[in-house]
N, C-alpha and C. Protein backbone atom coordinates (compact mmCIF):
# COMPACT_ATOMS: atom_id res chain seq x y z
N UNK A 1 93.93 -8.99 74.28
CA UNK A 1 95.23 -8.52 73.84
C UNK A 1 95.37 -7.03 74.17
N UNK A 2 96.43 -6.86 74.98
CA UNK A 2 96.70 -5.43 75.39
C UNK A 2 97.77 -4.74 73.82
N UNK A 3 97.21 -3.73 73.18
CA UNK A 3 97.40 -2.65 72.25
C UNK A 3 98.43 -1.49 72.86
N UNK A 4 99.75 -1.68 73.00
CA UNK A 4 100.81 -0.62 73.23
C UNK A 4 101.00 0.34 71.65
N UNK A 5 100.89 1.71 72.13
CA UNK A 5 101.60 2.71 70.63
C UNK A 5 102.75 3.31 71.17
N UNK A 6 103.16 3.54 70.45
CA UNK A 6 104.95 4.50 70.57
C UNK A 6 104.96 5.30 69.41
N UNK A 7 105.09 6.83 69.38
CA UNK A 7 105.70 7.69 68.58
C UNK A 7 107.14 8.01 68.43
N UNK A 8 107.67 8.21 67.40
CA UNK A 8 109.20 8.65 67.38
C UNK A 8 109.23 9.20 65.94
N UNK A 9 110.76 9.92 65.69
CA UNK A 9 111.13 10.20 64.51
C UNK A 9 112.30 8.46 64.22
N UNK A 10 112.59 8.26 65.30
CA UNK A 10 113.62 6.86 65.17
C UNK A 10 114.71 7.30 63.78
N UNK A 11 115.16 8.66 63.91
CA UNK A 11 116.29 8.75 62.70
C UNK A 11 117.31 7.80 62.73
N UNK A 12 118.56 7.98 63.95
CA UNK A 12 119.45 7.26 63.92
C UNK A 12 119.37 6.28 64.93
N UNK A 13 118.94 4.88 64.84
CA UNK A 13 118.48 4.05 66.04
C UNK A 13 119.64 3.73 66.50
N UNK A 14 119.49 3.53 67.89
CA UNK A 14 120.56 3.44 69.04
C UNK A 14 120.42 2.91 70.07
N UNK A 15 121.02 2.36 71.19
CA UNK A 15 120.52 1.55 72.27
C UNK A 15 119.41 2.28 73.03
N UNK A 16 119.24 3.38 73.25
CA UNK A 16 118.17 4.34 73.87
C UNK A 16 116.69 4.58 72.81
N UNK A 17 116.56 3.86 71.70
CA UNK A 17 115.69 3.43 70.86
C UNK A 17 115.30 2.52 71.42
N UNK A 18 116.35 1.69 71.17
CA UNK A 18 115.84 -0.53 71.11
C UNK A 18 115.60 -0.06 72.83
N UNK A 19 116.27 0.57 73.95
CA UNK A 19 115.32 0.02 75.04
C UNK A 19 114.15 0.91 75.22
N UNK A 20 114.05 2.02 74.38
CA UNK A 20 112.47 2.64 74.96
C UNK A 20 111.55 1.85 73.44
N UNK A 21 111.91 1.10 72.79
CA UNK A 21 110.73 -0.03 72.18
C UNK A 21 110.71 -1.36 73.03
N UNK A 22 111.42 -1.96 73.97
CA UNK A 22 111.84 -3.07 75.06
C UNK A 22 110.83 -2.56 75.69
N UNK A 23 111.42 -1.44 76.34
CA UNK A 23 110.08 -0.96 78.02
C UNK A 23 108.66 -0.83 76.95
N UNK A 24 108.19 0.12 76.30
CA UNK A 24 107.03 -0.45 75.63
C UNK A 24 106.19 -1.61 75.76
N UNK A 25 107.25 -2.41 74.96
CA UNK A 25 106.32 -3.97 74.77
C UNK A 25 105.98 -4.43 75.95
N UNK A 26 106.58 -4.00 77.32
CA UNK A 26 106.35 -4.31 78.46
C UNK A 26 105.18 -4.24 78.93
N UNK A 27 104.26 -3.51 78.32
CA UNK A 27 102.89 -3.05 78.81
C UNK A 27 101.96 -3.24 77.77
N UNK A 28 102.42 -4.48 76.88
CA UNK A 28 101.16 -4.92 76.48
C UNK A 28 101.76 -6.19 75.72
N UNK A 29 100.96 -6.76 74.41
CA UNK A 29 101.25 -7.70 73.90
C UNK A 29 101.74 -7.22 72.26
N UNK A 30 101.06 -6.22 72.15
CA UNK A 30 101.14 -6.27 70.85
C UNK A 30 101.65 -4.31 70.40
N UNK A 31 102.97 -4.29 69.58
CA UNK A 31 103.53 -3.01 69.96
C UNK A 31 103.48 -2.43 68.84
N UNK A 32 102.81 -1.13 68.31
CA UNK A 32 102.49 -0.62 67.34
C UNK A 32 103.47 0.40 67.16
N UNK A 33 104.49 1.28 66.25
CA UNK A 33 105.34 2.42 66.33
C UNK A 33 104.80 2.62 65.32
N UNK A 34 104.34 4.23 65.80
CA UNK A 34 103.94 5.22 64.45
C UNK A 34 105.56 6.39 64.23
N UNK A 35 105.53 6.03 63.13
CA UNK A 35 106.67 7.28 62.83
C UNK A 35 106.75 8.23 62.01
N UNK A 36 107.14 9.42 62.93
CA UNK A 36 106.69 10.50 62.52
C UNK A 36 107.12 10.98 61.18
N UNK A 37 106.66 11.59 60.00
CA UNK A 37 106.55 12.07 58.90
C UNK A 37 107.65 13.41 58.48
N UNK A 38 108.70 12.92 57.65
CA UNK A 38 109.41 13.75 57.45
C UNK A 38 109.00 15.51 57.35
N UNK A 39 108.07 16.04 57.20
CA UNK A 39 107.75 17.39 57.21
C UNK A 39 106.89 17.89 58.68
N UNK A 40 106.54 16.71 59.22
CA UNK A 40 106.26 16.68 60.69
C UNK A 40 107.49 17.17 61.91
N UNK A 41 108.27 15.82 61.93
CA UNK A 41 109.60 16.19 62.24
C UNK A 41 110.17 17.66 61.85
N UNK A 42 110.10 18.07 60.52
CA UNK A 42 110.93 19.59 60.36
C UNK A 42 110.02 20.85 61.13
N UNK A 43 109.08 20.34 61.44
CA UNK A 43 108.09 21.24 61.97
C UNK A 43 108.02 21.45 63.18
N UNK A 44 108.54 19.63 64.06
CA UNK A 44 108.65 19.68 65.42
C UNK A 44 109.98 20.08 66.07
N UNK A 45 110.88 19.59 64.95
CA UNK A 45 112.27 19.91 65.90
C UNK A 45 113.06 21.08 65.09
N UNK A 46 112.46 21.46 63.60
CA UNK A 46 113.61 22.67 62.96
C UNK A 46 114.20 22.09 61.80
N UNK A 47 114.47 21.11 61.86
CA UNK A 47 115.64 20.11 60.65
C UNK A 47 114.79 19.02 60.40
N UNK A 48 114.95 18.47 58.74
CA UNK A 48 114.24 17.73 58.30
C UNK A 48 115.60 15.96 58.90
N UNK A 49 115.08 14.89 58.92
CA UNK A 49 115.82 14.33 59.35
C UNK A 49 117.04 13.61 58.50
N UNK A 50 117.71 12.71 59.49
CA UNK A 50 119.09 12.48 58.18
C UNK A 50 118.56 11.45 57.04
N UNK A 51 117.67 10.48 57.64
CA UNK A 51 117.39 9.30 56.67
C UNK A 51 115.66 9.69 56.79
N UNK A 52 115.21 9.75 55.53
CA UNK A 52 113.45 9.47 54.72
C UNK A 52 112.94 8.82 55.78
N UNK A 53 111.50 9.42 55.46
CA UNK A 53 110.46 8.23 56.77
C UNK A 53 110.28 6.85 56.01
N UNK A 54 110.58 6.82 55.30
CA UNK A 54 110.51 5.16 54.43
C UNK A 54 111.51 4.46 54.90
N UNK A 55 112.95 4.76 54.79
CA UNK A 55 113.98 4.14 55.39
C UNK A 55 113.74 3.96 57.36
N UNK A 56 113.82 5.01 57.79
CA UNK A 56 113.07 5.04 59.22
C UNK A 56 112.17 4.00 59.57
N UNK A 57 110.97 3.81 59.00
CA UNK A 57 109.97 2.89 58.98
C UNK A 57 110.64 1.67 58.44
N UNK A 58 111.17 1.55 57.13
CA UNK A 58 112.41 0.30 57.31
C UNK A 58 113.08 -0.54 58.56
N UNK A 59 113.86 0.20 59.29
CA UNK A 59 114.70 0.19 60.39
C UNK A 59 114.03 -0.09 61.48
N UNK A 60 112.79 0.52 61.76
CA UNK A 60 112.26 0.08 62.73
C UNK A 60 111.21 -1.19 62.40
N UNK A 61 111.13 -1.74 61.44
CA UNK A 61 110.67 -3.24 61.35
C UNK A 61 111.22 -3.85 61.78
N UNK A 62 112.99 -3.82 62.03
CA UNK A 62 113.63 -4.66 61.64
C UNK A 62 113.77 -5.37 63.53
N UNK A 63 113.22 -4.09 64.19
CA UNK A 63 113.14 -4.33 65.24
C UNK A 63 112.29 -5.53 65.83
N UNK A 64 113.05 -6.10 66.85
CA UNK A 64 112.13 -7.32 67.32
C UNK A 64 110.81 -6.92 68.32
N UNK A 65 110.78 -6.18 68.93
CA UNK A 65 110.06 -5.85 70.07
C UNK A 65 108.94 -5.26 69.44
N UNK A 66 109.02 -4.77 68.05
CA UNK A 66 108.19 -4.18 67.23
C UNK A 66 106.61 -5.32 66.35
N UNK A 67 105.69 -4.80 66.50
CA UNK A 67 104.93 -5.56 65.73
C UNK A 67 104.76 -5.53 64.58
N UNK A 68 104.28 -3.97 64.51
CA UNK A 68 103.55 -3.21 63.41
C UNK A 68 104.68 -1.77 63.57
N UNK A 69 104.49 -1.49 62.68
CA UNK A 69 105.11 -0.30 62.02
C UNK A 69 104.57 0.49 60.63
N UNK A 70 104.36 2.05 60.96
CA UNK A 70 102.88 2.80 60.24
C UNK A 70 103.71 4.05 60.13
N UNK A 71 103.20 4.83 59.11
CA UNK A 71 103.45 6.26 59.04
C UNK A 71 102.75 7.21 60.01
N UNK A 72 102.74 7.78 60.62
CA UNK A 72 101.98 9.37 61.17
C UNK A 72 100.97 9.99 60.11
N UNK A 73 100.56 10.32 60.49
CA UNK A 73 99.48 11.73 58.93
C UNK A 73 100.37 12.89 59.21
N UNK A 74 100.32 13.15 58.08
CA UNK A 74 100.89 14.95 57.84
C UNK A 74 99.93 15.69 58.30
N UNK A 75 98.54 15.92 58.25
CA UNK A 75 97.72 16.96 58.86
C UNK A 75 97.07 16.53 60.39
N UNK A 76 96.33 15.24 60.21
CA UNK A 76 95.52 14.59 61.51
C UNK A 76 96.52 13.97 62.73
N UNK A 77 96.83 14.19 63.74
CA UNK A 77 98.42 13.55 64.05
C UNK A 77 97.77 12.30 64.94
N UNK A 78 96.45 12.80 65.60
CA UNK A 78 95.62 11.58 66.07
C UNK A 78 94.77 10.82 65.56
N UNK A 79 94.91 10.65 63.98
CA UNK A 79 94.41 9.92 63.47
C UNK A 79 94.53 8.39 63.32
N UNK A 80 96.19 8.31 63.54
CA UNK A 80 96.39 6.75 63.71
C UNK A 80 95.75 5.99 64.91
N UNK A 81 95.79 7.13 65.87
CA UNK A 81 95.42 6.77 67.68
C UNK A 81 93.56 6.07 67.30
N UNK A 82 93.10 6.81 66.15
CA UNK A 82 92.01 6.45 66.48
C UNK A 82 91.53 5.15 65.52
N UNK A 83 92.40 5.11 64.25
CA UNK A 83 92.35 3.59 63.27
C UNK A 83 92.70 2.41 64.28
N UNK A 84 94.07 2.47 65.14
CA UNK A 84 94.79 1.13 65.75
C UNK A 84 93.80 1.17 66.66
N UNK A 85 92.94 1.75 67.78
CA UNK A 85 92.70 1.96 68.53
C UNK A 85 93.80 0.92 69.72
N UNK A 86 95.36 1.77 70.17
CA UNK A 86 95.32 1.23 71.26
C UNK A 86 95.06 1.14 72.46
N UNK A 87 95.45 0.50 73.94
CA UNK A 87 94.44 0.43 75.25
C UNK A 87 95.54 1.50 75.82
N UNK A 88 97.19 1.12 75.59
CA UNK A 88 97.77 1.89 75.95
C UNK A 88 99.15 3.10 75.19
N UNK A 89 99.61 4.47 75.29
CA UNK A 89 100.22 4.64 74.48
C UNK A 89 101.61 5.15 75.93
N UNK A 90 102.94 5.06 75.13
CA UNK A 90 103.84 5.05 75.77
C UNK A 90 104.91 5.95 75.58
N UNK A 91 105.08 7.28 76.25
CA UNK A 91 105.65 7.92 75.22
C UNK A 91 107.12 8.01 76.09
N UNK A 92 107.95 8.77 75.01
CA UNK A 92 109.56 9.04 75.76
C UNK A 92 109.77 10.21 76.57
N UNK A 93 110.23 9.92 77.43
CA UNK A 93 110.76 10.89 78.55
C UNK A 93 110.94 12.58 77.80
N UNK A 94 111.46 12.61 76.60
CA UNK A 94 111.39 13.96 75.91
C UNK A 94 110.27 14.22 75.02
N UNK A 95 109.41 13.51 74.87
CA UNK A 95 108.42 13.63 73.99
C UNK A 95 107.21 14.74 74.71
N UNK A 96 107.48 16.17 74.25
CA UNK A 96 106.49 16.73 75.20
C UNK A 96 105.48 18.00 74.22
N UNK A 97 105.67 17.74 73.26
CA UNK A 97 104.95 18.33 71.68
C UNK A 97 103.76 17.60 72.08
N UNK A 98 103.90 16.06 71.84
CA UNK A 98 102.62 15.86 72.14
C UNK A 98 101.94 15.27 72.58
N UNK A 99 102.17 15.27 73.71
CA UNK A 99 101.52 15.15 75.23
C UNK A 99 100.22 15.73 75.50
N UNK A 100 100.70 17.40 75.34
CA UNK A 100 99.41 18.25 75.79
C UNK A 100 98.49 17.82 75.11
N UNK A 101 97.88 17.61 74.08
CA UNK A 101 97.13 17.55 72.92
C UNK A 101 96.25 16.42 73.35
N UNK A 102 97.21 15.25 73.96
CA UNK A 102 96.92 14.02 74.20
C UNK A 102 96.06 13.58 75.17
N UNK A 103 96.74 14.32 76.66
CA UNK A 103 95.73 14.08 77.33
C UNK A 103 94.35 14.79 77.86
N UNK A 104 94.26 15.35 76.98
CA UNK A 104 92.85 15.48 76.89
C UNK A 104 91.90 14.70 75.81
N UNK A 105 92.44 13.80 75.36
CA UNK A 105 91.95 13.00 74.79
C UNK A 105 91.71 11.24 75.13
N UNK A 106 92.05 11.26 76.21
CA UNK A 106 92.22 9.86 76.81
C UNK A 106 90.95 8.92 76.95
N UNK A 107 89.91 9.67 77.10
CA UNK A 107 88.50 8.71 77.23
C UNK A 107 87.72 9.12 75.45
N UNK A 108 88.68 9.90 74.55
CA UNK A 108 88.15 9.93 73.15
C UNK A 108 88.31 8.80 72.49
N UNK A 109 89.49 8.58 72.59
CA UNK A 109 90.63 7.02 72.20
C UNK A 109 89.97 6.31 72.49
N UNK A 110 89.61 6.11 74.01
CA UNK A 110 89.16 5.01 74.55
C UNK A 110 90.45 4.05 74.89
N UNK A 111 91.51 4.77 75.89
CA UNK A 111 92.79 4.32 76.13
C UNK A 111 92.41 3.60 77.59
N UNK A 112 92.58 2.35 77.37
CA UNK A 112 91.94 1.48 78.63
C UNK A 112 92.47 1.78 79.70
N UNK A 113 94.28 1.93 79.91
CA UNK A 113 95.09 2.06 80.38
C UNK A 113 95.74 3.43 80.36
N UNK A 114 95.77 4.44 79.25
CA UNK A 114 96.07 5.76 79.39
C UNK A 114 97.37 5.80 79.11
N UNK A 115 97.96 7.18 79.85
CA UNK A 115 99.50 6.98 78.95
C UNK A 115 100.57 7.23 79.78
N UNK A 116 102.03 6.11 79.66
CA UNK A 116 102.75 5.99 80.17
C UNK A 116 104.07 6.52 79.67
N UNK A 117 104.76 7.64 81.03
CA UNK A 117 105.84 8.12 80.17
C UNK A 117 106.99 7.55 80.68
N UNK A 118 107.86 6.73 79.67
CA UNK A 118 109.04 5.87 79.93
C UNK A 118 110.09 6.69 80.52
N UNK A 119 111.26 5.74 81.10
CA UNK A 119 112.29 6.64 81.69
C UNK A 119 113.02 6.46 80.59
N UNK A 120 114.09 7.29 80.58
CA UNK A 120 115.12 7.39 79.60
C UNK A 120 116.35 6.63 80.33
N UNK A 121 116.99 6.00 78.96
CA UNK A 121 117.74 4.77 79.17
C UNK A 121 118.96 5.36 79.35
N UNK A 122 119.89 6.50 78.71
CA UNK A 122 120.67 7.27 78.90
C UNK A 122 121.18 8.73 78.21
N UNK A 123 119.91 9.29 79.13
CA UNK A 123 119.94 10.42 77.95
C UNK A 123 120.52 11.51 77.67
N UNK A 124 121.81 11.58 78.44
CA UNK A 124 122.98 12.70 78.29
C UNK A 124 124.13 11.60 77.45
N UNK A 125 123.65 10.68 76.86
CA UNK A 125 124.62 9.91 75.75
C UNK A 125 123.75 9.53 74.45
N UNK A 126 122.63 8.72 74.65
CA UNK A 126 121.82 8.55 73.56
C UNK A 126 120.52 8.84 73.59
N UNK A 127 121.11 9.86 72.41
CA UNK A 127 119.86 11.01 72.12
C UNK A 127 120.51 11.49 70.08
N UNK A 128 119.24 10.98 69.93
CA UNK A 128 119.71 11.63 67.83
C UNK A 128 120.42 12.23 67.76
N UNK A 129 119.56 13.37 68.34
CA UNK A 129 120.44 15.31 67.93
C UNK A 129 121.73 14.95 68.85
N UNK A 130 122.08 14.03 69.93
CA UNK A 130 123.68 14.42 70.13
C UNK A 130 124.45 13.58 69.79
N UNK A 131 123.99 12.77 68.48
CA UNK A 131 124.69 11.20 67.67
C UNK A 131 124.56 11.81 66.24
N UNK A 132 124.16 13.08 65.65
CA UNK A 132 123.98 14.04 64.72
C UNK A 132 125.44 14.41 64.44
């Protein structure tokens, strides 16, 4: 069984959500979304978000393409990377906080496959901060 992860804040889900969790599942069987932690988020982007990481994590269950759905850690941010252990992680075309961090960690994980950065589905229309 191929192990896909996806990070997001997933505040306001939108078609540029549901298809960068679609392309995901594409590269494996089984699709894990960690989401990021309300004081995380205020840390990464400035503003705490519109809806709680409980509701967030709600919303993205509800998703089909989704397996599992988990909180982030507030201090360890690669700590989930190393409980799920997945083969591959998949991140979004704007996701670039944490990237750096990441790949230098690719044979720590033990990421079979390593990490794939999705294209964006349309991202001068759906994007949070410009549906804010």
């Amino acid at each position: 069984m191929q192990k896909v992860m996806v990070f997001g804040t997933f505040d306001i889900i939108h078609p540029g959500h549901l298809y960068f969790l679609k392309e995901a599942k594409k590269h494996g069987d089984f699709l894990v979304a960690v989401i990021g932690r309300d004081l995380v988020v205020k840390k990464i982007k400035g503003l705490m978000p519109v809806n709680s990481e409980n509701t967030r994590l709600d919303n993205i269950k509800k998703v089909p393409a989704v397996d599992k759905v988990v909180l982030g850690d507030l201090t360890d941010y690669y700590r989930i990377i190393k409980e799920e252990k997945p083969d591959i992680i998949c991140l979004g075309y704007d996701q670039k906080e944490f990237i750096d961090g990441l790949k230098d960690k690719i044979e720590e994980f033990g990421l079979k496959t390593g990490i794939i950065r999705l294209k964006p589905y349309k991202e001068n229309v759906y994007k949070s901060s410009k549906l804010k």
